[in-house]
Protein backbone atom coordinates (compact mmCIF):
# COMPACT_ATOMS: atom_id res chain seq x y z
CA UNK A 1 57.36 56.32 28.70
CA UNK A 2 55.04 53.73 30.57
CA UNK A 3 51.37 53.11 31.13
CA UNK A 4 50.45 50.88 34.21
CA UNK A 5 46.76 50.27 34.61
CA UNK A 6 45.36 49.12 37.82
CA UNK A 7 42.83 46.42 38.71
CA UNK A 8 40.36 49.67 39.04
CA UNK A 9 40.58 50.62 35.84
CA UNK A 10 43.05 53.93 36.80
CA UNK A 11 45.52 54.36 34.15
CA UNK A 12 48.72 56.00 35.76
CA UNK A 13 51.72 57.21 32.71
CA UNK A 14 55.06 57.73 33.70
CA UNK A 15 58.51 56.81 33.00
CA UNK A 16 60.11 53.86 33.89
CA UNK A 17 61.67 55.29 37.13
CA UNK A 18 58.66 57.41 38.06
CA UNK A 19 56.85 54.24 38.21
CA UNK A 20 59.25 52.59 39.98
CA UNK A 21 59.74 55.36 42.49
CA UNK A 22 55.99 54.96 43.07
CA UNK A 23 55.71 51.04 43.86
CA UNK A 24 58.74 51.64 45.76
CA UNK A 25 56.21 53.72 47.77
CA UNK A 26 53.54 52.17 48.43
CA UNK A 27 55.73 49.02 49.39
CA UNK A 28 54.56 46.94 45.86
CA UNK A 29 51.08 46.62 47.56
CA UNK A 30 49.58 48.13 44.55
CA UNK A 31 47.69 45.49 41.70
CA UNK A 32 48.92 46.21 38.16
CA UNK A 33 47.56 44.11 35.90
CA UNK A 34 48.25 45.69 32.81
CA UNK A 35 51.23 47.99 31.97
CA UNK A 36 52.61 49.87 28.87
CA UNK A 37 55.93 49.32 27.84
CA UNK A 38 57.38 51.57 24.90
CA UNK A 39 54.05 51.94 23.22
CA UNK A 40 53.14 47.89 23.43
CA UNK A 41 51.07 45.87 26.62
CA UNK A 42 52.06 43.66 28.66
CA UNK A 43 49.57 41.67 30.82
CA UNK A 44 50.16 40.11 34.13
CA UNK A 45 50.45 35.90 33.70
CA UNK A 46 50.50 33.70 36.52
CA UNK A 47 49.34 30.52 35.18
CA UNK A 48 52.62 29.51 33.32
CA UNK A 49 56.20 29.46 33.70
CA UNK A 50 58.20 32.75 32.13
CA UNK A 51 59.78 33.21 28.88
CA UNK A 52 61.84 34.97 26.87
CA UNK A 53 60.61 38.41 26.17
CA UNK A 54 58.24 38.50 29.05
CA UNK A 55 58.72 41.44 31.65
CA UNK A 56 58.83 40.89 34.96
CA UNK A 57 58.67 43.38 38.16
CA UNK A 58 61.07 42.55 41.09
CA UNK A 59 59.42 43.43 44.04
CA UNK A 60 62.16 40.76 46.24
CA UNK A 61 66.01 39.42 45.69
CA UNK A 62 66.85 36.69 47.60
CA UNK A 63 69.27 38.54 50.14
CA UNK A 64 72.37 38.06 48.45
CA UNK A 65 73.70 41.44 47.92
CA UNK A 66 72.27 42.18 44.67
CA UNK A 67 69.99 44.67 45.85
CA UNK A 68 71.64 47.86 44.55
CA UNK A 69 72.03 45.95 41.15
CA UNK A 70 68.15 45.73 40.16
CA UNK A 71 65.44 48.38 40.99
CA UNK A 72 61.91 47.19 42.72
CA UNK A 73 59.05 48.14 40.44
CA UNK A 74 61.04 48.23 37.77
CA UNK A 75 60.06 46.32 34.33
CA UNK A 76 62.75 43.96 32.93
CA UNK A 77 62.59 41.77 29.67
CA UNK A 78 63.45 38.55 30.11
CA UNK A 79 66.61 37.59 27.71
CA UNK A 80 67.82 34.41 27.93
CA UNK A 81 65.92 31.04 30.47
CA UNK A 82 69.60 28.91 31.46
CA UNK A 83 69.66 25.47 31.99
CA UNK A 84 68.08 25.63 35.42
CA UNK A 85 64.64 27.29 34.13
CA UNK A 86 66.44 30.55 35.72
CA UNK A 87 64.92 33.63 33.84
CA UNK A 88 67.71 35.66 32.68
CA UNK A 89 67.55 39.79 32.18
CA UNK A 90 70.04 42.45 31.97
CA UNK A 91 70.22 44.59 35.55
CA UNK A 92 71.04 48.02 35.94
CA UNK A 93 74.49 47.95 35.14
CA UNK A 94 74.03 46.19 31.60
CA UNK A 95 75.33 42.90 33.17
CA UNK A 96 73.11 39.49 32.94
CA UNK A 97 71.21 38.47 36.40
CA UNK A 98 69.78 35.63 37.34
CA UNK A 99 66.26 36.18 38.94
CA UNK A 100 65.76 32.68 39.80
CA UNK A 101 65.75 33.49 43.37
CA UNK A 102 63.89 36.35 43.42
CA UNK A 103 60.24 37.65 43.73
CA UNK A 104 58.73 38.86 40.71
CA UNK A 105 55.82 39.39 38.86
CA UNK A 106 55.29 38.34 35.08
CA UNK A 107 54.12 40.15 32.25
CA UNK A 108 53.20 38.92 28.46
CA UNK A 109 53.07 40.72 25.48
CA UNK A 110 49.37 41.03 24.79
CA UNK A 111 48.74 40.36 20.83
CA UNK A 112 46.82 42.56 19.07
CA UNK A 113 43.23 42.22 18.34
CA UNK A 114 42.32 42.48 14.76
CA UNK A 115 40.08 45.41 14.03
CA UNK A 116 36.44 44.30 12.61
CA UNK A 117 35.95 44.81 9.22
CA UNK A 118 34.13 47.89 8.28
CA UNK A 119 30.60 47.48 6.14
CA UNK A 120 31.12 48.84 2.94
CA UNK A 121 28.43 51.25 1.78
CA UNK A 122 27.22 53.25 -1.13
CA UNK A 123 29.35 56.28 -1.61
CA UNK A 124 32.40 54.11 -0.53
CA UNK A 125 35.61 54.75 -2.52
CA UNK A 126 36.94 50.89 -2.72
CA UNK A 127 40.07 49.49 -4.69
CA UNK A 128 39.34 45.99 -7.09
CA UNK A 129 41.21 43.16 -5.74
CA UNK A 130 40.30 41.10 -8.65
CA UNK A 131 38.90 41.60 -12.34
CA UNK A 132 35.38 41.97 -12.70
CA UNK A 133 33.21 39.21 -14.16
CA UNK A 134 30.56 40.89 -14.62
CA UNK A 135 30.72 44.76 -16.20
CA UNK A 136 34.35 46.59 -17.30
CA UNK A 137 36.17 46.92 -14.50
CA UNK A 138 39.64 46.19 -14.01
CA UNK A 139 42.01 44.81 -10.86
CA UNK A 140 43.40 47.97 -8.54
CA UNK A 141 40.81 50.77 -9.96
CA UNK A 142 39.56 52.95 -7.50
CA UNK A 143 35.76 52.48 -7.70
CA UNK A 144 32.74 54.11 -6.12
CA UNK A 145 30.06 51.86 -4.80
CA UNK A 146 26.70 52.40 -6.32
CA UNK A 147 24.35 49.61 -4.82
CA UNK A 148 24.99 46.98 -2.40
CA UNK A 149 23.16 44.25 -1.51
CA UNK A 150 22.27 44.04 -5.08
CA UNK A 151 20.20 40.27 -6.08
CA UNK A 152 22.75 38.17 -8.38
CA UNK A 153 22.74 34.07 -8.47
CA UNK A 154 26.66 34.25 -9.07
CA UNK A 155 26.66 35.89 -5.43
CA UNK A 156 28.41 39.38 -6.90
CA UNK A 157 26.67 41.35 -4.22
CA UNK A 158 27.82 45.16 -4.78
CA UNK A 159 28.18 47.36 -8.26
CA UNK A 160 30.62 49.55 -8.60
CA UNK A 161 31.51 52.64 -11.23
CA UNK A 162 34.72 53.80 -11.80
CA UNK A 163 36.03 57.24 -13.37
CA UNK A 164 35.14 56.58 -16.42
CA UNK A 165 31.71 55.57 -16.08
CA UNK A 166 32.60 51.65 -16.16
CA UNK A 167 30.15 49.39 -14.01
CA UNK A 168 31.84 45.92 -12.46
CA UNK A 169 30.28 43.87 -9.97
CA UNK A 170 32.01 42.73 -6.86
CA UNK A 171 31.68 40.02 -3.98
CA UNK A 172 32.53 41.89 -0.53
CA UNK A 173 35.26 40.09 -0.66
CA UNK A 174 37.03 40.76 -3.87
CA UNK A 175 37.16 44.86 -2.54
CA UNK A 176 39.48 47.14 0.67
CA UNK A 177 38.52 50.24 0.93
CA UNK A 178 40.53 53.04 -0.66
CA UNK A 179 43.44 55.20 1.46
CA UNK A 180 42.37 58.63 1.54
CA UNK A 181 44.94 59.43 -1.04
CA UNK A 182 43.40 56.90 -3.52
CA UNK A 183 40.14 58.69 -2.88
CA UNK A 184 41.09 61.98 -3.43
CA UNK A 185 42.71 61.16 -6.58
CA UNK A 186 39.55 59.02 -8.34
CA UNK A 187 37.90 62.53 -7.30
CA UNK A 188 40.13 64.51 -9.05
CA UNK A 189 39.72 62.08 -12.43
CA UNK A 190 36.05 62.31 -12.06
CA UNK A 191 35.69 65.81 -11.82
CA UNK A 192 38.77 65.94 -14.81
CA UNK A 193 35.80 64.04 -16.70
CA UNK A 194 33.38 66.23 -15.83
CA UNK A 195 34.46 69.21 -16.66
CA UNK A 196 35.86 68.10 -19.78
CA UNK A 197 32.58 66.35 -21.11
CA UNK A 198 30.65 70.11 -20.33
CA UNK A 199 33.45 72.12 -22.58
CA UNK A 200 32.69 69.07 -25.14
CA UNK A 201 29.08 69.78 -25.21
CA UNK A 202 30.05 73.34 -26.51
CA UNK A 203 32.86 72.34 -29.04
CA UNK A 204 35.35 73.66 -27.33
CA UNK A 205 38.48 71.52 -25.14
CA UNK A 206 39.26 71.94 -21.60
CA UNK A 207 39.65 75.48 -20.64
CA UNK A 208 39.60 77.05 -24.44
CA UNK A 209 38.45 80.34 -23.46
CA UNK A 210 37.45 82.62 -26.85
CA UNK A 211 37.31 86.40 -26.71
CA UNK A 212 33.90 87.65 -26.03
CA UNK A 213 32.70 84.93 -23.15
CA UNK A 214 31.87 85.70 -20.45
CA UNK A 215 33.66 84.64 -17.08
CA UNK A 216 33.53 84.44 -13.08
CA UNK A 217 36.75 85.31 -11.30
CA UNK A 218 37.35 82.31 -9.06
CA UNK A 219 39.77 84.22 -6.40
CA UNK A 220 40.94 87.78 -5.29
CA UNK A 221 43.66 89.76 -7.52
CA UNK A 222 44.69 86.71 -9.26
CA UNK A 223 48.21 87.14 -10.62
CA UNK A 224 47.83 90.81 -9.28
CA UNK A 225 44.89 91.87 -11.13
CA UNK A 226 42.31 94.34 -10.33
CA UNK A 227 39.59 92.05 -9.47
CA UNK A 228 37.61 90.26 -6.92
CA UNK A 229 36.66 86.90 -6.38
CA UNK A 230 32.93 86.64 -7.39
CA UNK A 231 33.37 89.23 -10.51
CA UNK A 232 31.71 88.36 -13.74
CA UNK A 233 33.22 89.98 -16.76
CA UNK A 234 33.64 89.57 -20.44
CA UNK A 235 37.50 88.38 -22.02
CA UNK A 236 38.12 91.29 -24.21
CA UNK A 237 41.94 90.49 -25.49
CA UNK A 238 44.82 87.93 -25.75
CA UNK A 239 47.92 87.65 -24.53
CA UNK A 240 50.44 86.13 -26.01
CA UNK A 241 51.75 83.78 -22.80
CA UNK A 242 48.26 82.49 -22.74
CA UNK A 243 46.66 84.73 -20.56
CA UNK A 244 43.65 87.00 -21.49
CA UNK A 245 41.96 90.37 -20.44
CA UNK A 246 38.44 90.53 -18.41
CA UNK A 247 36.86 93.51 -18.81
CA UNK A 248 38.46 96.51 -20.67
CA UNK A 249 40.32 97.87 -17.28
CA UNK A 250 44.27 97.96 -17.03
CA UNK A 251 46.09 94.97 -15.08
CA UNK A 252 43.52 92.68 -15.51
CA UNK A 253 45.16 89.64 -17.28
CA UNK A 254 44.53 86.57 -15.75
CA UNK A 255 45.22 82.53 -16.30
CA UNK A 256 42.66 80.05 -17.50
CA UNK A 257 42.46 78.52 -14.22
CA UNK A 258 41.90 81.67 -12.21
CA UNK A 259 37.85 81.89 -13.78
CA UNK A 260 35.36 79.81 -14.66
CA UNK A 261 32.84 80.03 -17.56
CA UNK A 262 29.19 81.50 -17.43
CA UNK A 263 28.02 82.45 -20.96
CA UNK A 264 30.17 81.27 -23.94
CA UNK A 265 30.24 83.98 -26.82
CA UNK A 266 28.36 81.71 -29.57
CA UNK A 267 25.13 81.49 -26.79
CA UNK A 268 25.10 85.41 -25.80
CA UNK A 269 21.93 86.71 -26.63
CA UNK A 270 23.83 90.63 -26.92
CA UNK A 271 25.50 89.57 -29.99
């Protein structure tokens, strides 16, 4: 596929041919100063000589007989410049032709323009390019910016905390922000963290559920038991493969990770 735009601003997409069919058309009388060539642009030139891997469109052969060897409006890459400043492509038959003679317009690969650099902010999930000199923070941790902007005579301009509550400070330049995957994984850590510092507070480890607490069901019929997301019960048994009983009804053994906790036994006020 190709993109040609015009010196109105009209994009027209198309293949090769279809494109070629159409200048064929309107007799190459039609301005295209920019066109799309397998997903890169090319810009017209006119103030230099070609070169190899320019495009150019024939729109004129110099009468020799070569007509039914090239197509008008077609885009060919320039291969090879011979000894004579001839630009050199490869017609329609996969053979090398000179163009030297011919009318044609050139087209340069247009290089792209680097994209600006987006302003880090507070909230922003950034990866260290560089230890921190001032905090604990180490090179390539994912770290959330806290303040930016912040005053400091060494010019360390943003803080930073990472997952486990370490502070570092940063110049702009010592941080990239963080692929999505990086994000969602520092995200994961943090809430690992807090979720295990809340079962700490209680004496207990991640997910040690004790008979008698009381539980919300986080999803419907998990592992095909007879309850509803949204139910609050109490674990009245133990299983042996780790699951447990909510509520005193039959099928109702579920998984650690299909409920959360509400009311440990040790703080129920019925007991």
């Amino acid at each position: 596929m190709a993109k040609v735009t015009l010196a109105d601003g009209i994009v027209i997409e198309g293949t090769v041919e279809e494109l070629s069919e159409m200048a064929k058309a309107f007799s190459g009388n039609i301005e295209v100063p920019e066109v799309e060539i397998d997903g890169v642009l090319y810009r017209k030139v006119t103030e230099r000589n070609p070169k190899v891997g320019d495009f150019v469109k024939l729109s004129a052969t110099d009468d020799d007989g070569t007509d039914d060897l090239v197509t008008f409006g077609k885009y060919y890459e320039i291969v090879e410049i011979d000894e004579y400043d001839d630009p050199q492509i490869t017609d329609d038959e996969g053979d090398q032709y000179d163009i030297g003679g011919d009318t044609f317009d050139v087209y340069e690969k247009v290089a792209p323009s680097c994209p600006k650099p987006y302003p880090l902010k507070v909230g922003d999930y950034v990866k260290t390019l560089v230890e921190s000199k001032h905090g604990n923070t180490g090179t390539d941790e994912i770290v959330k910016i806290e303040y930016t902007d912040f005053p400091s005579e060494s010019g360390h301009t943003i803080a930073v905390r990472n997952s486990t509550g370490n502070d570092g400070m940063f110049k702009p330049s010592e941080l990239v922000r963080a692929t999505d995957e990086e994000v969602a994984e520092a995200k994961r850590q943090v809430e690992e963290k807090t979720v295990a510092e809340k079962w700490a507070r209680i004496g207990r480890k991640s997910n040690e559920f004790k008979k008698g607490d009381i539980v919300r069901v986080k999803r419907n019929r998990p592992c095909g038991a007879d309850l509803l997301e949204g139910e609050i019960g109490e674990i009245t048994q133990h299983a042996c493969n780790e699951s447990f009983n909510v509520t005193n009804k039959d099928r109702c053994f579920v998984r650690s990770s299909d409920v959360e906790l509400i009311a440990p036994v040790e703080s129920r006020f019925d007991r």
